[in-house]
Protein backbone atom coordinates (compact mmCIF):
# COMPACT_ATOMS: atom_id res chain seq x y z
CA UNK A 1 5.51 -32.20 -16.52
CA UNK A 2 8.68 -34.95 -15.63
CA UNK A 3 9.42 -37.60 -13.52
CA UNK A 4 12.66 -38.16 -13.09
CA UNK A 5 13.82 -41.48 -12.08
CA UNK A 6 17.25 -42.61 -10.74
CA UNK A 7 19.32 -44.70 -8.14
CA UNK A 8 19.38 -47.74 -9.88
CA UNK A 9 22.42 -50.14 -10.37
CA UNK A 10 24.35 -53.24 -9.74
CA UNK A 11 23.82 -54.77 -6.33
CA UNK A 12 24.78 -57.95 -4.84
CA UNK A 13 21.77 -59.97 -3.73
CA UNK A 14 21.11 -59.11 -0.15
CA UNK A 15 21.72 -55.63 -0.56
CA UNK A 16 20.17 -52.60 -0.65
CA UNK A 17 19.05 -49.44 -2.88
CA UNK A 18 16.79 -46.24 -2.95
CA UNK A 19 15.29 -44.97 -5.67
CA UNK A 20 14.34 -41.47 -6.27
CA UNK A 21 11.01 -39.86 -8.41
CA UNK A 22 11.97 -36.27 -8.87
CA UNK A 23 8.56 -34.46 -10.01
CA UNK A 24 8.51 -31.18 -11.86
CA UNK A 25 5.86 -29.31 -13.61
CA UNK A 26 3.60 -30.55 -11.18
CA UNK A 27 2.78 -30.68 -6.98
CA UNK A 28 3.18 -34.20 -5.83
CA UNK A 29 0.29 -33.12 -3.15
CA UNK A 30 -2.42 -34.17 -5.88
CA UNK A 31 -1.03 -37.17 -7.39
CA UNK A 32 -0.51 -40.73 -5.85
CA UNK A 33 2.83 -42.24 -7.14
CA UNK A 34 3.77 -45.40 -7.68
CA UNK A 35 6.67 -47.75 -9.01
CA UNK A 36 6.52 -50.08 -11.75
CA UNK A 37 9.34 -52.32 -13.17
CA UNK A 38 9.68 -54.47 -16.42
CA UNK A 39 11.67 -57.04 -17.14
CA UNK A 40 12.18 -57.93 -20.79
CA UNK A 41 9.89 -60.43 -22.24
CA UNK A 42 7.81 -59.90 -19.44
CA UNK A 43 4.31 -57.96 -18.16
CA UNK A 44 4.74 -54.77 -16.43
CA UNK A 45 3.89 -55.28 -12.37
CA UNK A 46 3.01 -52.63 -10.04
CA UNK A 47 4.69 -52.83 -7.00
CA UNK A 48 4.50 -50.24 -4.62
CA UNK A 49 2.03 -46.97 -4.74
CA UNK A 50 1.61 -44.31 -1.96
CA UNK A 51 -1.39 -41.93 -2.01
CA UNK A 52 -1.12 -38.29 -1.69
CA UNK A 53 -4.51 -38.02 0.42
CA UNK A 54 -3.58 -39.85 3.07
CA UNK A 55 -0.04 -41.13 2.71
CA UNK A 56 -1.50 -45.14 2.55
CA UNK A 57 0.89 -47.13 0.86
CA UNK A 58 0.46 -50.25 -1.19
CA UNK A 59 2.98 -53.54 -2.24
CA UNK A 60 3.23 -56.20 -4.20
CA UNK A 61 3.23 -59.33 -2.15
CA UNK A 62 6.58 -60.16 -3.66
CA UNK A 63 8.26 -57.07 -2.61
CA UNK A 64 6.06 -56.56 0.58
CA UNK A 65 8.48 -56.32 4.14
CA UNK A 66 11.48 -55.53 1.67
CA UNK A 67 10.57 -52.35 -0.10
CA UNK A 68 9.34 -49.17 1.45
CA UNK A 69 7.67 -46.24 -0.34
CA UNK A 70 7.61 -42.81 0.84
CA UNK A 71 7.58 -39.21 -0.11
CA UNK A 72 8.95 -36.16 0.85
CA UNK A 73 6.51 -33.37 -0.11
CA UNK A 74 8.89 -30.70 0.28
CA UNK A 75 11.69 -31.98 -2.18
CA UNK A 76 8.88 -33.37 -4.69
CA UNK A 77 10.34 -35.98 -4.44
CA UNK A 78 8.90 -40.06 -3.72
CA UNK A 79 11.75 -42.79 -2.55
CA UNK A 80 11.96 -46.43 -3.18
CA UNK A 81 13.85 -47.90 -0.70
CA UNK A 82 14.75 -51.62 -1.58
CA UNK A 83 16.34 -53.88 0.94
CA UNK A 84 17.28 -57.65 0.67
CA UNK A 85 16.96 -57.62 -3.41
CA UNK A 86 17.62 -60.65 -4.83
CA UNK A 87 18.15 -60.98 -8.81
CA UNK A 88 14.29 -61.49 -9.33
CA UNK A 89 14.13 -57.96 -8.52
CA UNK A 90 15.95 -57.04 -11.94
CA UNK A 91 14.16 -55.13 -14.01
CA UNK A 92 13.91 -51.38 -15.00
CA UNK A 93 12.32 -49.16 -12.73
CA UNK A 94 9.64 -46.45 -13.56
CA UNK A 95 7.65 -43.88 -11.70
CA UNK A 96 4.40 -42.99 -12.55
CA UNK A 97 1.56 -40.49 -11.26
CA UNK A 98 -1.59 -41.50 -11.27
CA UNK A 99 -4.53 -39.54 -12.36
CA UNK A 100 -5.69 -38.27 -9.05
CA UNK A 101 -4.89 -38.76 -5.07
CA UNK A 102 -5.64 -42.25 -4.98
CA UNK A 103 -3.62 -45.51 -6.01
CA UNK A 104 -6.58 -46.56 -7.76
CA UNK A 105 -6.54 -44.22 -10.65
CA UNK A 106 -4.86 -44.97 -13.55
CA UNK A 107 -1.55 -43.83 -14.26
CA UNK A 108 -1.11 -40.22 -15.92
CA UNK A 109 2.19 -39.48 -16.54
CA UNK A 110 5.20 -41.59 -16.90
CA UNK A 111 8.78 -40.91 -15.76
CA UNK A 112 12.29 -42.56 -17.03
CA UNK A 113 12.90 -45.64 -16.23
CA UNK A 114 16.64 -46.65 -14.42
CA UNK A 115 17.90 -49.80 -14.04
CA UNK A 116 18.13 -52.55 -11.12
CA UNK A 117 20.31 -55.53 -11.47
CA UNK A 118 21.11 -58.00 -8.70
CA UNK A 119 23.81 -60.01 -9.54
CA UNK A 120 26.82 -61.44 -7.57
């Protein structure tokens, strides 16, 4: 079982990047996903999670109207797209799969994590 995290890198604030969660060893079908990022010296925050019942998608206020979360089932594969970052939204980047369908289970299994950094 792997999640495989990438797209991260260096972006000028006001730009834009996707992030990919490659899954393997496992169907995506069963498992919400969600993204996490850490910044050092800080708490790990949530900020986006899509269910695999019924597609609903969830945001952290802070990231809510800029990021978008979606899967494609058939590449088993979720997407992070992030538009307007600015350099709060540094941090490393992980995927996780929660324990069941919903974004209210706890997370299962944890991917790589790649990093963001917004800098001019």
């Amino acid at each position: 079982v792997q999640l495989q995290a990438s797209g991260g890198g260096l972006v000028q604030p006001g730009g834009s990047l996707r992030l990919s969660c490659q899954a393997s060893g496992f169907t995506l079908n069963y498992y919400a996903i969600g993204w996490l990022r850490q910044v050092p010296g800080k708490e790990r925050e949530v900020i986006s999670c899509i269910s695999s019942s019924d597609a609903t998608t969830t945001y952290q206020d802070s990231v809510k109207g800029r990021f978008t979360i979606s899967s494609d089932n058939a590449l088993n594969t979720v997407y992070l797209q992030m538009n307007n970052l600015t350099p709060e939204d540094t941090a490393v980047y992980y995927c996780v799969a929660a324990g069941g369908s919903s974004c209210e289970h706890g997370v299962q299994y944890w991917g790589n994590g790649t990093q963001v950094t917004v800098s001019s």
